[in-house]
Protein backbone atom coordinates (compact mmCIF):
# COMPACT_ATOMS: atom_id res chain seq x y z
CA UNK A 1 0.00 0.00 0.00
CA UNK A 2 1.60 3.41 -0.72
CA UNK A 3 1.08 6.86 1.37
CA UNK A 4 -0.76 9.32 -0.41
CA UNK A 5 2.02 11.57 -2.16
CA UNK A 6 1.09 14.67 0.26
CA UNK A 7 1.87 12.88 3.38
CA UNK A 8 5.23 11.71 2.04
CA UNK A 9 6.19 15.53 1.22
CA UNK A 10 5.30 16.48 4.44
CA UNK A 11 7.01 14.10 6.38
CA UNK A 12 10.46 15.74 5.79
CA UNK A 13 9.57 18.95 7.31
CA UNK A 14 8.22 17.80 10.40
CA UNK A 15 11.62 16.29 10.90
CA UNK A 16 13.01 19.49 10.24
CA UNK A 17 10.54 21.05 12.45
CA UNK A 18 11.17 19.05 15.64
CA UNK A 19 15.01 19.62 14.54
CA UNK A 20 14.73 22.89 15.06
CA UNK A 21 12.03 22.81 18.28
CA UNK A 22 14.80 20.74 19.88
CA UNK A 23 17.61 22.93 19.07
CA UNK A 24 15.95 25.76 20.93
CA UNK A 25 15.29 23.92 23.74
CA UNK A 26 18.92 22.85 23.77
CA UNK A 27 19.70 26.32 23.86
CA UNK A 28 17.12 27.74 26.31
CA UNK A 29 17.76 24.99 28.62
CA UNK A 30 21.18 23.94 28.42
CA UNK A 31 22.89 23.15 31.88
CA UNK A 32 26.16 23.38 31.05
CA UNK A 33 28.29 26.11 32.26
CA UNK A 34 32.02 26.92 32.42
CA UNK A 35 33.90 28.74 35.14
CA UNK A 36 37.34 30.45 34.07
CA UNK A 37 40.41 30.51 36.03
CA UNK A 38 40.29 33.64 38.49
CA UNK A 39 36.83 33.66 38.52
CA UNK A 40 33.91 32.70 40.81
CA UNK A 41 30.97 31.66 39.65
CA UNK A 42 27.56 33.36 40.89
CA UNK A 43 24.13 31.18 40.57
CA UNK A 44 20.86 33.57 41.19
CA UNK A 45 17.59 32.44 40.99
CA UNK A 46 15.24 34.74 39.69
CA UNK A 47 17.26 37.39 40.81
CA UNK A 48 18.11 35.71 44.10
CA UNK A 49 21.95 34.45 45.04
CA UNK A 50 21.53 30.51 45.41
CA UNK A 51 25.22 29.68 45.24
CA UNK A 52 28.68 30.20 44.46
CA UNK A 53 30.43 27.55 41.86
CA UNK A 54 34.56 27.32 41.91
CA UNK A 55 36.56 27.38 38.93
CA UNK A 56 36.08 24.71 36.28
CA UNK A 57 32.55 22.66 34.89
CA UNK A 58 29.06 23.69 36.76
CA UNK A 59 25.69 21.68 35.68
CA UNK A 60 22.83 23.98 36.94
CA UNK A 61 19.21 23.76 36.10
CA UNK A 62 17.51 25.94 33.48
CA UNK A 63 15.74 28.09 36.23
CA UNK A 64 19.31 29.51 37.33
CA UNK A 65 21.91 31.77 36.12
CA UNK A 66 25.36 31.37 36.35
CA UNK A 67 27.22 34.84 36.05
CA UNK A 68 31.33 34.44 35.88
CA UNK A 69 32.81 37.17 38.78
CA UNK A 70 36.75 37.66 38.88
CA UNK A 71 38.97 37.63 41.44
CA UNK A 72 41.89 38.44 39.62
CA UNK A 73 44.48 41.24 41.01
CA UNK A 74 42.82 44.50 39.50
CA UNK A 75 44.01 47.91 39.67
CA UNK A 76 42.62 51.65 39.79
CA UNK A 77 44.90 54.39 38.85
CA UNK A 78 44.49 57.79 40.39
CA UNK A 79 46.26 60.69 38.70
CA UNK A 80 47.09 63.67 40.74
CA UNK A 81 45.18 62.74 44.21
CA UNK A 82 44.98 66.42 45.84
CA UNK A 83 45.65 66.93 49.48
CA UNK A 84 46.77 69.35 52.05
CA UNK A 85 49.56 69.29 54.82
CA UNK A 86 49.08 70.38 58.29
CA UNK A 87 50.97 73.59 57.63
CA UNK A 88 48.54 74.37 54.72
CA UNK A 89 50.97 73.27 51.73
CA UNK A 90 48.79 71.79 48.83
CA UNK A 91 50.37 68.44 47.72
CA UNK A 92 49.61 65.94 44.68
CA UNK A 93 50.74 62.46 44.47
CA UNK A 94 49.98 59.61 41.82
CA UNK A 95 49.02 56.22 42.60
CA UNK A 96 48.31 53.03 41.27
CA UNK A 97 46.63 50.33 43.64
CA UNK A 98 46.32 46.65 42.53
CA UNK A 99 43.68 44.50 44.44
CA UNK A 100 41.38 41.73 44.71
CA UNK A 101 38.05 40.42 45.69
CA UNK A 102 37.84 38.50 48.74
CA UNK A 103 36.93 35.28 47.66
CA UNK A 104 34.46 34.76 50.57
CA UNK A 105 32.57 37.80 50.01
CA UNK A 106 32.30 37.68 46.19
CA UNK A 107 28.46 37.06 47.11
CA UNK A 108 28.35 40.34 49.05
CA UNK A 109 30.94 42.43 46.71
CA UNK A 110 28.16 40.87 43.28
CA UNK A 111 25.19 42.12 45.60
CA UNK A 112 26.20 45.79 46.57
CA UNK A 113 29.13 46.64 44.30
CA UNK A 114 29.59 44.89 41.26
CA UNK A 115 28.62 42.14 39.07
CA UNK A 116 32.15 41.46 37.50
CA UNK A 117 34.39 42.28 40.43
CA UNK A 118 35.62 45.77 39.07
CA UNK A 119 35.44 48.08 42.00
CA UNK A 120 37.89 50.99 40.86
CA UNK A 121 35.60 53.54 41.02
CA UNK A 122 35.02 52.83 44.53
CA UNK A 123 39.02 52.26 45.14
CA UNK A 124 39.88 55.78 43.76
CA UNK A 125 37.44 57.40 45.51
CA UNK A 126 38.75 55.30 48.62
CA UNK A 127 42.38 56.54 47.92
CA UNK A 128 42.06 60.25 47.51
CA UNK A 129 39.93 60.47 50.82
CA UNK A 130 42.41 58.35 52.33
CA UNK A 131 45.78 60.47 50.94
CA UNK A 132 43.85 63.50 51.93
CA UNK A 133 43.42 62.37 55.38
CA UNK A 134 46.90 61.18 55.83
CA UNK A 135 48.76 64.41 54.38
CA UNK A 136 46.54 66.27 56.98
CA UNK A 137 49.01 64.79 59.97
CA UNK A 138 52.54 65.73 58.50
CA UNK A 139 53.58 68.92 57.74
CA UNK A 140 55.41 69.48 54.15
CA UNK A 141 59.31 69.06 55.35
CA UNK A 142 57.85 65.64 57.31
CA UNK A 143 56.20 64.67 54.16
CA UNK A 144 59.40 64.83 52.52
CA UNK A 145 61.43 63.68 54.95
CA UNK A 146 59.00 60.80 56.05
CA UNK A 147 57.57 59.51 52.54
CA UNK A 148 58.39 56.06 53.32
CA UNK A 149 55.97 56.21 56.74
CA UNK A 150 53.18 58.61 54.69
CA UNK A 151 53.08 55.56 52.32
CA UNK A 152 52.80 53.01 55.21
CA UNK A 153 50.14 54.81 56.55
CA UNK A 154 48.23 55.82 53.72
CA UNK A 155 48.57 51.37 52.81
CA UNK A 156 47.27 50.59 56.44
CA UNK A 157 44.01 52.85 55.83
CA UNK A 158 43.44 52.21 52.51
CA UNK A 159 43.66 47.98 53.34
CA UNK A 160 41.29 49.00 56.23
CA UNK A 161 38.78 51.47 53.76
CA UNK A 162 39.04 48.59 51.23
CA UNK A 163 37.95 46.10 53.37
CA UNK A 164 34.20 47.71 53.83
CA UNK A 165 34.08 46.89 49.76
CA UNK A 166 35.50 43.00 50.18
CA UNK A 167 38.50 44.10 48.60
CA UNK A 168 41.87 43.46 49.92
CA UNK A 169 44.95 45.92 48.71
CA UNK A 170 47.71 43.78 47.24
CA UNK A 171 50.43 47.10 47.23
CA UNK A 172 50.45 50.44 46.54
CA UNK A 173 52.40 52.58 43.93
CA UNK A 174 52.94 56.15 44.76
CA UNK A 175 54.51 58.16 42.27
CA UNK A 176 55.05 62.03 41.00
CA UNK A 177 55.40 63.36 44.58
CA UNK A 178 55.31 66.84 44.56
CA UNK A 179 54.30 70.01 45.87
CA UNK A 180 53.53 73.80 44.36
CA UNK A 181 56.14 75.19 42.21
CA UNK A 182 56.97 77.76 44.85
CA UNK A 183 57.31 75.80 47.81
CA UNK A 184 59.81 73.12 45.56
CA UNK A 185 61.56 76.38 44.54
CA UNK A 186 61.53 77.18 48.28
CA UNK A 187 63.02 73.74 49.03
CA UNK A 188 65.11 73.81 46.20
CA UNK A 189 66.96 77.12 47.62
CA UNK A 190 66.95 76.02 50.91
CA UNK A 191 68.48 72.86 50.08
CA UNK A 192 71.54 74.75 48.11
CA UNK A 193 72.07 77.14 51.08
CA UNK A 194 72.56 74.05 53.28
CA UNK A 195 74.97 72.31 51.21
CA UNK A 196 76.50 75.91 50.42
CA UNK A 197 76.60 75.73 54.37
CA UNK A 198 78.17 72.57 54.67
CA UNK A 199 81.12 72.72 52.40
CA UNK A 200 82.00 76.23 54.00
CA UNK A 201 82.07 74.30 57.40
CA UNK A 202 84.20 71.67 55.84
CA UNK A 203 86.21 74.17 54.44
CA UNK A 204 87.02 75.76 57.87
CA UNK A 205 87.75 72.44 59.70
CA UNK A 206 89.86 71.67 56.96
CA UNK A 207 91.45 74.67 57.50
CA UNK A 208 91.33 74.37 61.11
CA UNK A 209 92.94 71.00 61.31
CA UNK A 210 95.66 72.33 59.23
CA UNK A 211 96.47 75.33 61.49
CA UNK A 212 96.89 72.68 64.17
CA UNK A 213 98.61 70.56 62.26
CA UNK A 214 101.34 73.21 61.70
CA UNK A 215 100.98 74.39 65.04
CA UNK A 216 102.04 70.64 66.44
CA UNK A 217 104.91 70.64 64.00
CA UNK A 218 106.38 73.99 65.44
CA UNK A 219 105.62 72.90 69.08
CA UNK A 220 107.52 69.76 68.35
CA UNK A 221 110.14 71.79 66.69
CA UNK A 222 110.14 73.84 69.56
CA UNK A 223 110.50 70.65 71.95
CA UNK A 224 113.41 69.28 70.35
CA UNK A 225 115.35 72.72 69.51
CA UNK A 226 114.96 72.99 73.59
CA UNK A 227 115.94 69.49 74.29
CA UNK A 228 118.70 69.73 72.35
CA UNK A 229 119.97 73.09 73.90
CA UNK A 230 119.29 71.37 77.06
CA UNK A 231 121.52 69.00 76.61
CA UNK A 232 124.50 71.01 75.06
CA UNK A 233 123.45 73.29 78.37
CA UNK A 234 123.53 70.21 80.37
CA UNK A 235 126.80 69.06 78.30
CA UNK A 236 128.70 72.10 78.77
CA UNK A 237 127.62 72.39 82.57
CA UNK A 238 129.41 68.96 83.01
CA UNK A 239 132.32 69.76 81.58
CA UNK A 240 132.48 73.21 82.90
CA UNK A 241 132.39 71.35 86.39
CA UNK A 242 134.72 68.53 85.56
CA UNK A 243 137.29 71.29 84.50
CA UNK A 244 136.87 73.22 87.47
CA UNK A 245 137.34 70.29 89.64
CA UNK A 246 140.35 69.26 88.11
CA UNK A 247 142.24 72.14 88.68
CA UNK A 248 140.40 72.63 92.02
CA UNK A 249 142.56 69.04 92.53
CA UNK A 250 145.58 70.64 90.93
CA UNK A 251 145.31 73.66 92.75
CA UNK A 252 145.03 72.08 95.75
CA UNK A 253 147.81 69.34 95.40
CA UNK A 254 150.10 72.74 94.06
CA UNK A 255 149.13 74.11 97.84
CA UNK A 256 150.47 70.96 99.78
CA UNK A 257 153.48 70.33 97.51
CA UNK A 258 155.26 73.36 96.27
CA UNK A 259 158.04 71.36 94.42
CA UNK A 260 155.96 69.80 92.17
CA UNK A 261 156.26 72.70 90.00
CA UNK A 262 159.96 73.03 90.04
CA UNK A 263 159.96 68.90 89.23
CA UNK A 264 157.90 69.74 86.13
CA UNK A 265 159.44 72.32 84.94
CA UNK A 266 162.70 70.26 85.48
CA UNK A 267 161.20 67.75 82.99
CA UNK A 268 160.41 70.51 80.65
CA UNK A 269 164.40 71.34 80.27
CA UNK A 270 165.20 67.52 80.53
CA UNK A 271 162.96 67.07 77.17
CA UNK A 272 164.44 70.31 75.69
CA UNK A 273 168.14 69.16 76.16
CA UNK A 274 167.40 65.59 74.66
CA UNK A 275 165.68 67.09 71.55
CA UNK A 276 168.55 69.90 70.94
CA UNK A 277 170.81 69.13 68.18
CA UNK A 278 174.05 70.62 69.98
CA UNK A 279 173.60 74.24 67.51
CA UNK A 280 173.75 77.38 68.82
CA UNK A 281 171.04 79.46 68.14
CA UNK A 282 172.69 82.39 65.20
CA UNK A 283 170.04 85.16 66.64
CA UNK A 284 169.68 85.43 69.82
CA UNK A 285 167.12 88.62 70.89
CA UNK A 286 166.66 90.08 74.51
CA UNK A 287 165.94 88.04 76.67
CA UNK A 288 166.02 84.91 74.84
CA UNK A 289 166.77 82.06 76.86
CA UNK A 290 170.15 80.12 76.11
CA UNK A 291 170.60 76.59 76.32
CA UNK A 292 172.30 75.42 79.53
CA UNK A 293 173.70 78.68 80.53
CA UNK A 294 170.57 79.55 82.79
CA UNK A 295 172.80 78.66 85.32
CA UNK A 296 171.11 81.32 87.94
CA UNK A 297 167.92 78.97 89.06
């Protein structure tokens, strides 16, 4: 028995038709899902937050919706944060801040601040309250002088500020530091007048340590020229008593023993006569003695 021509031509397209039927409700209710790596996975109900799914493969029914939330380190740049020190010196800093979502409050963070886990609106407004309140305790040559404890502080605030968003700071980049034009010229002269300062009082302890250098060298000049004088003093004095005391002795064995000098000057002659050659002198002046005929002593 054959089918009636019409019924074979339309049994193609119903094929087709429930092809097609199928593939929608493939689509519409398919309960496959796919977390990515540094992301969280949010299932709502109607609207509602059911459950959070981890990274990798989630099968969830077709009445739920699985939205993908990261928790990847974000950042928030904030060019030229304004702020004031305590001495009324405006001050401008840049900063970049890298963070991240909590991952056990990505359900309150996708409720109150953001679907995707992008707060950087919130963390710059966070940041230039915070570097406002901070430059408020220093004055401008602390600021300066202190940078590395301004950027501790403004960190342990901002972590703190941060934390009221589910976001935890990962670290903080401060850059293009700076003040008004005048008050860097300010520093910038006062700075050059203390150096200027500085090598004019190294200068004059240079100079200083010189002078008593020299001085040292003359005192020890001084020292020796007066030691040695000293002893030439000292030198003299000895022999100066020495040669008085030897012809105290003289003097005094002349006083006991009268001959002594008439025994010398007997052995005076006795040494002339054995040197004289037997000759006459041929000149003989006044009073000239003559040999062996100074027969009167």
């Amino acid at each position: 028995m054959q089918l009636p021509e019409m019924m074979i031509s339309r049994f193609p397209l119903n094929r087709i038709g429930i092809g097609i039927v199928a593939l929608i409700l493939l689509v519409v209710l398919w309960p496959f899902y796919s977390v990515p790596t540094g992301s969280r996975g949010v299932v709502t109900q109607f609207g509602k937050i059911v459950g959070i799914e981890g990274e990798g493969l989630a099968v969830l029914p077709p009445w739920q919706k699985l939205s993908n939330f990261s928790i990847r380190a974000e950042k928030a740049d904030i060019e030229n944060a304004e702020g004031s020190t305590s001495d009324t010196q405006p001050v401008k800093v840049s900063m970049t801040v890298r963070y991240s979502i909590a991952t056990d409050r990505v359900s309150e963070v996708f409720e109150k601040y953001s679907h995707d886990g992008n707060l950087s609106s919130y963390v710059q407004t966070a940041t230039q309250e915070i570097f406002k309140a901070v430059t408020a305790k220093y004055t401008a040559p602390d600021l300066i002088a202190l940078r590395a404890k301004v950027s501790s502080d403004i960190n342990s605030a901002l972590r703190d500020k941060l934390s009221l968003y589910g976001a935890q700071v990962i670290n903080i980049d401060m850059r293009n530091f700076a003040f008004s034009d005048s008050y860097m010229h300010a520093i910038n002269d006062k700075v050059t007048q203390e150096q200027l300062r500085l090598a004019a009082e190294n200068r004059l302890k240079t100079v200083e340590a010189e002078q008593k250098q020299k001085v040292a060298i003359a005192e020890a000049e001084a020292n020796a020229r007066k030691a040695q004088a000293d002893g030439e003093a000292y030198a003299n004095l000895t022999i100066a008593k020495a040669q008085a005391e030897a012809l105290r002795v003289q003097n005094a064995a002349l006083a006991q023993n009268k001959d002594v000098l008439e025994l010398r000057r007997i052995e005076v002659e006795k040494t002339k006569a054995e040197k004289w050659n037997g000759a006459l002198p041929t000149a003989i002046y006044a009073g000239a003695p003559i040999p062996f005929l100074n027969v009167g002593k």
